[in-house]
PDB file of N, CA and C in Angstrom:
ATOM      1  N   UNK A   1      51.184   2.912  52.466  1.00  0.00           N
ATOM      2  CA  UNK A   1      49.747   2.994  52.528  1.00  0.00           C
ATOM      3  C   UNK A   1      49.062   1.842  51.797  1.00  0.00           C
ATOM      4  N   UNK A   2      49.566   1.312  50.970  1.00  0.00           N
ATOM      5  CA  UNK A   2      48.736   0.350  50.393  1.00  0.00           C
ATOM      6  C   UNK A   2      48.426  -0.993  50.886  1.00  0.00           C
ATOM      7  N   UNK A   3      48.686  -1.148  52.236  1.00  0.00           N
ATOM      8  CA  UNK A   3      47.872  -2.242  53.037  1.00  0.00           C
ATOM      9  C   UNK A   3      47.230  -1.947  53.889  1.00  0.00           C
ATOM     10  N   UNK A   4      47.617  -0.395  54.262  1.00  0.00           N
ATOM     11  CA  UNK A   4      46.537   0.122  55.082  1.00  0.00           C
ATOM     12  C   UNK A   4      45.217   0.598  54.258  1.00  0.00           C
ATOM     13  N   UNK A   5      45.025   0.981  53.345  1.00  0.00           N
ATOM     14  CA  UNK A   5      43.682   1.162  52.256  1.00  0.00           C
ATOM     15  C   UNK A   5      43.172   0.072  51.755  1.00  0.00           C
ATOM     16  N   UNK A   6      42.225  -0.245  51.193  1.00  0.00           N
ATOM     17  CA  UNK A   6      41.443  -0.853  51.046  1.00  0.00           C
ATOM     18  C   UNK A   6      41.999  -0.737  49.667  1.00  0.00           C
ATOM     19  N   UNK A   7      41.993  -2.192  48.581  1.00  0.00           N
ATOM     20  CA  UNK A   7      42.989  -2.172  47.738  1.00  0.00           C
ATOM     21  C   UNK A   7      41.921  -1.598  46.179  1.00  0.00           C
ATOM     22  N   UNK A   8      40.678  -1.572  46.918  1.00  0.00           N
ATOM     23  CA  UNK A   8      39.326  -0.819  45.446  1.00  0.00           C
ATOM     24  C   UNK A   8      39.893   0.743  45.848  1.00  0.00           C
ATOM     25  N   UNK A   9      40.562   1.289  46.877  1.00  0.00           N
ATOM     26  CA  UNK A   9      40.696   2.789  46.178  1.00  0.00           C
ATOM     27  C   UNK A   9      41.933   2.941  46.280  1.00  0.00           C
ATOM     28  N   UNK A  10      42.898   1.970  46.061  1.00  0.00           N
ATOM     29  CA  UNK A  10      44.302   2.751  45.152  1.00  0.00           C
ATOM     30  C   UNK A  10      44.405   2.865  44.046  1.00  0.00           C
ATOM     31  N   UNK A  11      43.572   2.984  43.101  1.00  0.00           N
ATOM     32  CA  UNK A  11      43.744   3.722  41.622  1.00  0.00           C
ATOM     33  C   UNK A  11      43.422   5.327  42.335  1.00  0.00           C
ATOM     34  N   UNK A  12      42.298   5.178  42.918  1.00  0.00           N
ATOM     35  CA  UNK A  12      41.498   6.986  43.199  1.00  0.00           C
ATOM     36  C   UNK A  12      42.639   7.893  43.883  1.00  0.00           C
ATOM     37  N   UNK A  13      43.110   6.879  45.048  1.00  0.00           N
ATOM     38  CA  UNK A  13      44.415   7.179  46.022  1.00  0.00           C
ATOM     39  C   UNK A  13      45.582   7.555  45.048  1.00  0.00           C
ATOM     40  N   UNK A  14      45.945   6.921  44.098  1.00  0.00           N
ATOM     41  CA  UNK A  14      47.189   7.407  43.293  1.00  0.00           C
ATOM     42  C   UNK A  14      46.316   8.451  42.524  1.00  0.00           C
ATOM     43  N   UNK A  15      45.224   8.408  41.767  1.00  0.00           N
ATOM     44  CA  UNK A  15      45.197   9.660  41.213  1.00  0.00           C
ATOM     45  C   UNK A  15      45.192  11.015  41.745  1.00  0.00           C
ATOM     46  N   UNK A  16      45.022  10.795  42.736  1.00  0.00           N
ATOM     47  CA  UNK A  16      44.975  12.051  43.766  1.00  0.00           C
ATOM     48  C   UNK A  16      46.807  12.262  43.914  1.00  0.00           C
ATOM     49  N   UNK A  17      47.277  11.452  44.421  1.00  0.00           N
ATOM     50  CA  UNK A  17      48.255  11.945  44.343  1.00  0.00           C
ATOM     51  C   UNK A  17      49.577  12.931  43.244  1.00  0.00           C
ATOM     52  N   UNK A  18      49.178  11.915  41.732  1.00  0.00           N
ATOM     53  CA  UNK A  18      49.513  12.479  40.820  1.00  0.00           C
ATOM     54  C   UNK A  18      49.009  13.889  40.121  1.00  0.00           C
ATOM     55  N   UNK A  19      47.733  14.180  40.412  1.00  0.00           N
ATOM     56  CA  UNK A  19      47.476  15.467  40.432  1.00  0.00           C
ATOM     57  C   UNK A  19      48.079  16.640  41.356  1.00  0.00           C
ATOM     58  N   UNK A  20      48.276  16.130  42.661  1.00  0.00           N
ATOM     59  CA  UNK A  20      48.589  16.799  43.784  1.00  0.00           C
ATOM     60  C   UNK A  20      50.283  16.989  43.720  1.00  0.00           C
ATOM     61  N   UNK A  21      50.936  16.033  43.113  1.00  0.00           N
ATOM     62  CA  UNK A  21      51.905  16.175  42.558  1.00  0.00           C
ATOM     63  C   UNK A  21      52.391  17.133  41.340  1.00  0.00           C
ATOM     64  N   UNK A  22      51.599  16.967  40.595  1.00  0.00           N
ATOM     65  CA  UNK A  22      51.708  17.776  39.457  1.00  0.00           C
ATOM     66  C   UNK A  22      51.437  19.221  39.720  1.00  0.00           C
ATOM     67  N   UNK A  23      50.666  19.764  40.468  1.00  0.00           N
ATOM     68  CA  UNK A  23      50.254  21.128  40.893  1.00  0.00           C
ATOM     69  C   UNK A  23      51.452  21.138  42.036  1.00  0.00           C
ATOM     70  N   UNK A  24      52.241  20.614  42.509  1.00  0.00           N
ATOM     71  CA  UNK A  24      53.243  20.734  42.953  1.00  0.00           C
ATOM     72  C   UNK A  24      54.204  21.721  42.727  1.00  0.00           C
ATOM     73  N   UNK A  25      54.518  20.552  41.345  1.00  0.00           N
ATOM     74  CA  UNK A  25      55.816  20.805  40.823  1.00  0.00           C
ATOM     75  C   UNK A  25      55.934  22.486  40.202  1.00  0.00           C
ATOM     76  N   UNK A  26      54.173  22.915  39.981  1.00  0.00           N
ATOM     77  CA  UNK A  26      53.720  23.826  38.670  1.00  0.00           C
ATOM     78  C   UNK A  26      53.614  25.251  40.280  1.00  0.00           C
ATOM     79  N   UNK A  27      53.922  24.625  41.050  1.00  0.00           N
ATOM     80  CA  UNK A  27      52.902  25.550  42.010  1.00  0.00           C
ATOM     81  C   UNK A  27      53.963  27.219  41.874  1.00  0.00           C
ATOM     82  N   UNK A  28      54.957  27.328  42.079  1.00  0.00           N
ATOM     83  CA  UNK A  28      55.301  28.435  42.092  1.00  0.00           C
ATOM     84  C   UNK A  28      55.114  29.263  41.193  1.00  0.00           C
ATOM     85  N   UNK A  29      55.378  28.527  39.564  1.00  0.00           N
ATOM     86  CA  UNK A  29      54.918  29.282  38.316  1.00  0.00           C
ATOM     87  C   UNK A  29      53.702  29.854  38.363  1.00  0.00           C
ATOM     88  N   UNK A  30      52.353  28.952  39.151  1.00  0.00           N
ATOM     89  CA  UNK A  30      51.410  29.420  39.219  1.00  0.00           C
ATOM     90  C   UNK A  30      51.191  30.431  40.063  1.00  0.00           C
ATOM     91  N   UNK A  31      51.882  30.134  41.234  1.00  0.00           N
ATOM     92  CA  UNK A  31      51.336  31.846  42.657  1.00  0.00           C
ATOM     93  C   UNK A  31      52.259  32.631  41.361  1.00  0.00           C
ATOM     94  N   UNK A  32      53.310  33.057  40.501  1.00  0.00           N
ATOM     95  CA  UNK A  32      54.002  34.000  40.133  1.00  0.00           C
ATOM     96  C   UNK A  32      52.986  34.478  38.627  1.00  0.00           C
ATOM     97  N   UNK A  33      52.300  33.706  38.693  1.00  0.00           N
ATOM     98  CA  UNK A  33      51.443  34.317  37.478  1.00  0.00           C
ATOM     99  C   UNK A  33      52.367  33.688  36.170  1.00  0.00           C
ATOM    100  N   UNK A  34      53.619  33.174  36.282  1.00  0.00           N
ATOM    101  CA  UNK A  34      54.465  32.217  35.401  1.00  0.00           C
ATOM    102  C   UNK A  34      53.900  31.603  33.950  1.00  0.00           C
ATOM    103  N   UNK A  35      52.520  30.634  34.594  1.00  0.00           N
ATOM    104  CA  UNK A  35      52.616  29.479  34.305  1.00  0.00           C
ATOM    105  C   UNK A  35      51.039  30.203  33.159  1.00  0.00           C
ATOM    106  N   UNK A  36      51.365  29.560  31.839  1.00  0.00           N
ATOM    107  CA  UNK A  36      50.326  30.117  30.959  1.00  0.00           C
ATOM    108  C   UNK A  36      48.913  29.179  31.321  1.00  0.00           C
ATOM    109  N   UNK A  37      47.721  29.002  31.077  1.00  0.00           N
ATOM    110  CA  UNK A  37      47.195  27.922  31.290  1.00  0.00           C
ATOM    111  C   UNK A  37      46.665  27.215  30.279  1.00  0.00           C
ATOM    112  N   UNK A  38      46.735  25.791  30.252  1.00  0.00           N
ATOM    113  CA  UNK A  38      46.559  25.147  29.133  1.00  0.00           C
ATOM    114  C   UNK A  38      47.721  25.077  28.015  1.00  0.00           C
ATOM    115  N   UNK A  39      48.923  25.157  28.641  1.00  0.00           N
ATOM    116  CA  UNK A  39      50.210  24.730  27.821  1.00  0.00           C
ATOM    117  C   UNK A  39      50.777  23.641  28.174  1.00  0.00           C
ATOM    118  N   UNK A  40      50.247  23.023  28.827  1.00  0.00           N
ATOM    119  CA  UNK A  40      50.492  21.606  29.007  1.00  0.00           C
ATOM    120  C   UNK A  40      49.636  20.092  29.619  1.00  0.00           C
ATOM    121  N   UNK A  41      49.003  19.315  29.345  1.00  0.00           N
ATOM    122  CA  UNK A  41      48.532  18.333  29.439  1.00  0.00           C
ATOM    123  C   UNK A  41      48.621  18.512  31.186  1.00  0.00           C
ATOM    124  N   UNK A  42      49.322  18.084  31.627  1.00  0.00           N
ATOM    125  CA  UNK A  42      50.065  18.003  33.434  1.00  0.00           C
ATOM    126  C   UNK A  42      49.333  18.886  33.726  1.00  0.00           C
ATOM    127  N   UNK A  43      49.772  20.198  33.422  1.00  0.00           N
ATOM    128  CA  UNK A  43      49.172  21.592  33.668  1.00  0.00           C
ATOM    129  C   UNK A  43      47.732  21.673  33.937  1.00  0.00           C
ATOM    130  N   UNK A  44      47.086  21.344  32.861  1.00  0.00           N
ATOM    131  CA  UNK A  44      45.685  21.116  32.848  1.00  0.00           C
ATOM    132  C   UNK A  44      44.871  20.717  34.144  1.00  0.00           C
ATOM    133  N   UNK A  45      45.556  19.397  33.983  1.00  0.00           N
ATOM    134  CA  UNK A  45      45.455  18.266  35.405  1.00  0.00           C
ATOM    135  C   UNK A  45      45.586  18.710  36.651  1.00  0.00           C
ATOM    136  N   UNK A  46      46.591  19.875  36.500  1.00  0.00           N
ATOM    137  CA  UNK A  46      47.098  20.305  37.904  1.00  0.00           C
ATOM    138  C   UNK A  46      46.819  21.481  38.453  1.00  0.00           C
ATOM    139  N   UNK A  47      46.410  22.097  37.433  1.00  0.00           N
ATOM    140  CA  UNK A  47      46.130  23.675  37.752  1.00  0.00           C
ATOM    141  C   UNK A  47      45.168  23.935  38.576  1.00  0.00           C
ATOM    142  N   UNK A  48      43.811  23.534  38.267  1.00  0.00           N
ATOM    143  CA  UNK A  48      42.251  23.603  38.518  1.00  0.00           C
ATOM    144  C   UNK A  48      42.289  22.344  40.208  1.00  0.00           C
ATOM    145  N   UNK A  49      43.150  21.020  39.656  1.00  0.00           N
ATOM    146  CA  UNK A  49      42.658  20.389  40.826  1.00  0.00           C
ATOM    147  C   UNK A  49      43.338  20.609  42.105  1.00  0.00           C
ATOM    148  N   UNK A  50      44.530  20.937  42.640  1.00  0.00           N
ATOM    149  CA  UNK A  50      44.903  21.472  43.892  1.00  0.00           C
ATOM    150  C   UNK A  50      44.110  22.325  44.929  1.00  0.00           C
ATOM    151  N   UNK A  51      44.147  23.518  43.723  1.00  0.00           N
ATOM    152  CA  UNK A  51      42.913  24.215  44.804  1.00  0.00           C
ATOM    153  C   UNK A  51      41.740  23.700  45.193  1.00  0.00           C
ATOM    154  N   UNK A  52      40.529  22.597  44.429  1.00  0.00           N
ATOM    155  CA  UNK A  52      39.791  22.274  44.642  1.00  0.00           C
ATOM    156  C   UNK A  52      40.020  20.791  46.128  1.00  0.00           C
ATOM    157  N   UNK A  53      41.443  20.145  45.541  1.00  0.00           N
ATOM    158  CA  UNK A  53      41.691  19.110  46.656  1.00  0.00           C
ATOM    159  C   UNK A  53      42.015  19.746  47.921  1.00  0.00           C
ATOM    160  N   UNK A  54      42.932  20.568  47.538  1.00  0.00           N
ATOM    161  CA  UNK A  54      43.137  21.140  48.574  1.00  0.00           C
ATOM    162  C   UNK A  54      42.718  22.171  49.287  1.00  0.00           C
ATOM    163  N   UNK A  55      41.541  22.662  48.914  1.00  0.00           N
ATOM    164  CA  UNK A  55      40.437  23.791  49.646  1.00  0.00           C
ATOM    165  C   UNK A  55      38.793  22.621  49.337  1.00  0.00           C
ATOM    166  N   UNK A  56      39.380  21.492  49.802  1.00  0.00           N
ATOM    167  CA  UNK A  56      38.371  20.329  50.311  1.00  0.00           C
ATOM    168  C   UNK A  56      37.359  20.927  51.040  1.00  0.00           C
ATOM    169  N   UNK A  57      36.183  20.419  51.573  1.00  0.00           N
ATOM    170  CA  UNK A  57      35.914  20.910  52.994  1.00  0.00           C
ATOM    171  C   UNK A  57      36.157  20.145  54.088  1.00  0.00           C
ATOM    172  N   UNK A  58      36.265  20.896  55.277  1.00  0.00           N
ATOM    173  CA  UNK A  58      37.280  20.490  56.229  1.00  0.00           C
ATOM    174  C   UNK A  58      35.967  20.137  57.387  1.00  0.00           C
ATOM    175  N   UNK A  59      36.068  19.012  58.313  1.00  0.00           N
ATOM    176  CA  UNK A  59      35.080  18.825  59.490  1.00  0.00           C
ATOM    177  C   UNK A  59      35.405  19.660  60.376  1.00  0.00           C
ATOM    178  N   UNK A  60      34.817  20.135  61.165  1.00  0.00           N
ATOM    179  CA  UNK A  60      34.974  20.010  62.664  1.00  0.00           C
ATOM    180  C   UNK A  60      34.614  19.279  63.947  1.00  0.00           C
ATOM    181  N   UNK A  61      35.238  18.912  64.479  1.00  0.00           N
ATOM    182  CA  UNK A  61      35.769  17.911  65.843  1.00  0.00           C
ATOM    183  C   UNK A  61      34.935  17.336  66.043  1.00  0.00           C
ATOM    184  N   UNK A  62      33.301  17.567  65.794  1.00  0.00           N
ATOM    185  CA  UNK A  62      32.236  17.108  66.324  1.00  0.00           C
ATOM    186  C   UNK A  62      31.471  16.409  65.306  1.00  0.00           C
ATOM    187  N   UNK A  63      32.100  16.530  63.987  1.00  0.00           N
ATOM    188  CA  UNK A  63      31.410  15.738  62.659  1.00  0.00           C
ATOM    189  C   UNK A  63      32.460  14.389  62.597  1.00  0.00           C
ATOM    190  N   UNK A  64      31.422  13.954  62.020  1.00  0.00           N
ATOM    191  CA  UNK A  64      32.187  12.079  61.381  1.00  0.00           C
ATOM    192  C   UNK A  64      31.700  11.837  60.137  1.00  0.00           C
ATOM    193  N   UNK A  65      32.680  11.089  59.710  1.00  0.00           N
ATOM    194  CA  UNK A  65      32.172  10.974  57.965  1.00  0.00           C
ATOM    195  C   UNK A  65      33.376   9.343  57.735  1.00  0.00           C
ATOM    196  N   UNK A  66      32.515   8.386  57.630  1.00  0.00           N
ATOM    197  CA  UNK A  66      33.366   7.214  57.555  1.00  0.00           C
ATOM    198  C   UNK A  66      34.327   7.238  56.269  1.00  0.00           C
ATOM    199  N   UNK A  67      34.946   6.588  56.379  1.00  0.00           N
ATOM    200  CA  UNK A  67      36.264   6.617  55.607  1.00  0.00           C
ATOM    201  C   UNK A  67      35.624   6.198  54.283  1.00  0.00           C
ATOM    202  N   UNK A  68      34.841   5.399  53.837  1.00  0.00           N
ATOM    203  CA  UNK A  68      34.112   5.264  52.876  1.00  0.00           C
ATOM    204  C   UNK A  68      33.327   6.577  51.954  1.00  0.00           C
ATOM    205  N   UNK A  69      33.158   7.784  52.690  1.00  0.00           N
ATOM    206  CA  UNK A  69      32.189   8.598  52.141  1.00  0.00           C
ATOM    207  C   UNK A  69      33.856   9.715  52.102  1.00  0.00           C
ATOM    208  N   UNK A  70      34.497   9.110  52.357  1.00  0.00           N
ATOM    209  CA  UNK A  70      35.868  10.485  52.316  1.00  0.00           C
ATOM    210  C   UNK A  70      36.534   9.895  50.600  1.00  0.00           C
ATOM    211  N   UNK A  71      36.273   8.836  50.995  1.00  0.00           N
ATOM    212  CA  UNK A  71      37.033   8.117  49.381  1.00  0.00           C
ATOM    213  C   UNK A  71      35.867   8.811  47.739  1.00  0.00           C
ATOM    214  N   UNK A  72      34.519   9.016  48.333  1.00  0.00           N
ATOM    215  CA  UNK A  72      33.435   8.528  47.634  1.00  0.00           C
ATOM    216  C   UNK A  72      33.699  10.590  47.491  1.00  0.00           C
ATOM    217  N   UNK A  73      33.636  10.892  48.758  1.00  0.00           N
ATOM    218  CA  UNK A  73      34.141  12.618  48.021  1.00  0.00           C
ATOM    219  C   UNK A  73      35.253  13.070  47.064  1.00  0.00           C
ATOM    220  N   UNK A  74      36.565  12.454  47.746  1.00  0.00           N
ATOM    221  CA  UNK A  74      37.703  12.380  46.882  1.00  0.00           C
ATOM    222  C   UNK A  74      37.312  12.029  45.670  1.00  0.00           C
ATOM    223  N   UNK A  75      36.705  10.738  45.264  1.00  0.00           N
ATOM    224  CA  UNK A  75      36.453  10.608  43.930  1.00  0.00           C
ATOM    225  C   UNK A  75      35.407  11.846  42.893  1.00  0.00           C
ATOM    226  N   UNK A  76      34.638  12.166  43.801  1.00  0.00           N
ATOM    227  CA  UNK A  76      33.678  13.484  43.309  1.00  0.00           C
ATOM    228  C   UNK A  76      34.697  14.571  42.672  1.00  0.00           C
ATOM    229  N   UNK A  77      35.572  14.929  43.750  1.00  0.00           N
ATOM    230  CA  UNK A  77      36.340  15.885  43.230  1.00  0.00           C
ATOM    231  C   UNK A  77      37.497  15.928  42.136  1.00  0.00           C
ATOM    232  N   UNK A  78      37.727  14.778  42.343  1.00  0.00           N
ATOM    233  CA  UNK A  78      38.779  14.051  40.978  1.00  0.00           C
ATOM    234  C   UNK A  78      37.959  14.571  39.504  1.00  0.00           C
ATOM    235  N   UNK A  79      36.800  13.314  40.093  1.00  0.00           N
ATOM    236  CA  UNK A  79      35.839  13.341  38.539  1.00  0.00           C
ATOM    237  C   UNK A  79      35.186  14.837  37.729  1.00  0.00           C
ATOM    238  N   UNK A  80      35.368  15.933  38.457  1.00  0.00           N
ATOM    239  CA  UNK A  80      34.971  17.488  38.358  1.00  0.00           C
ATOM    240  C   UNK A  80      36.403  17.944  37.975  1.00  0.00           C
ATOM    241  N   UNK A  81      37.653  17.427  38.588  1.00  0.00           N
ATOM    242  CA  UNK A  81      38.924  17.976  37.795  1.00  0.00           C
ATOM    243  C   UNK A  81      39.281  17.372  36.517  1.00  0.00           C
ATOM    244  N   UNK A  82      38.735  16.142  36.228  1.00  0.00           N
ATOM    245  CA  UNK A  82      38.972  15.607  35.002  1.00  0.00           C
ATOM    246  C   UNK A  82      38.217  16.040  33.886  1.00  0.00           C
ATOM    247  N   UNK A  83      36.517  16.363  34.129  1.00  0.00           N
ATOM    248  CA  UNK A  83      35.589  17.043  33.254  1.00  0.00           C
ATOM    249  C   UNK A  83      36.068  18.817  32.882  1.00  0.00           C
ATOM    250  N   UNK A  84      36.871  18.936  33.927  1.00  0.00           N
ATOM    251  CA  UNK A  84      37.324  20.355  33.038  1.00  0.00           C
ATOM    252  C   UNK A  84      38.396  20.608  32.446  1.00  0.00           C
ATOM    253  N   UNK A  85      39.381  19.432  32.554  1.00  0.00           N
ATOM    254  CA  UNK A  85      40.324  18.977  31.695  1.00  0.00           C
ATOM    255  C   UNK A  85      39.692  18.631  30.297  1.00  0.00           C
TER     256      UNK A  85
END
């Protein structure tokens, strides 16, 4: 991906990923009720932002939103998982 993106949002692009990663790794502890919250830095990072990245809002077929305003949301939602970290 990184010649296909535009090279101003691969910091935003990796942070997304490393969150999305991290709620990954945490994800089963979390559906099992496992995982305490706020026992770990990662945790923090990962807990709160998955669900929010990943219960995004979604278009339908008939909306457009240039790739510019998808980066400019992504970053919205980053910057709201980091303030509650």
């Amino acid at each position: 991906m990184p010649r296909a993106a535009n090279p101003a949002y691969l910091p935003l692009i990796n942070q997304a990923r490393r969150v999305m990663a991290t709620y990954a790794d945490m994800e089963e502890l979390i559906r099992l009720g496992a995982y305490r919250a706020g026992s770990s830095a990662e945790g923090r990072r990962g807990d709160p932002a998955a669900p929010t990245v990943g219960g995004a809002p979604r278009q339908g077929k008939e909306e457009a939103t240039s790739l510019e305003q998808g980066y400019q949301r992504l970053e919205q939602i980053l910057a709201t998982v980091e303030t509650k970290n």
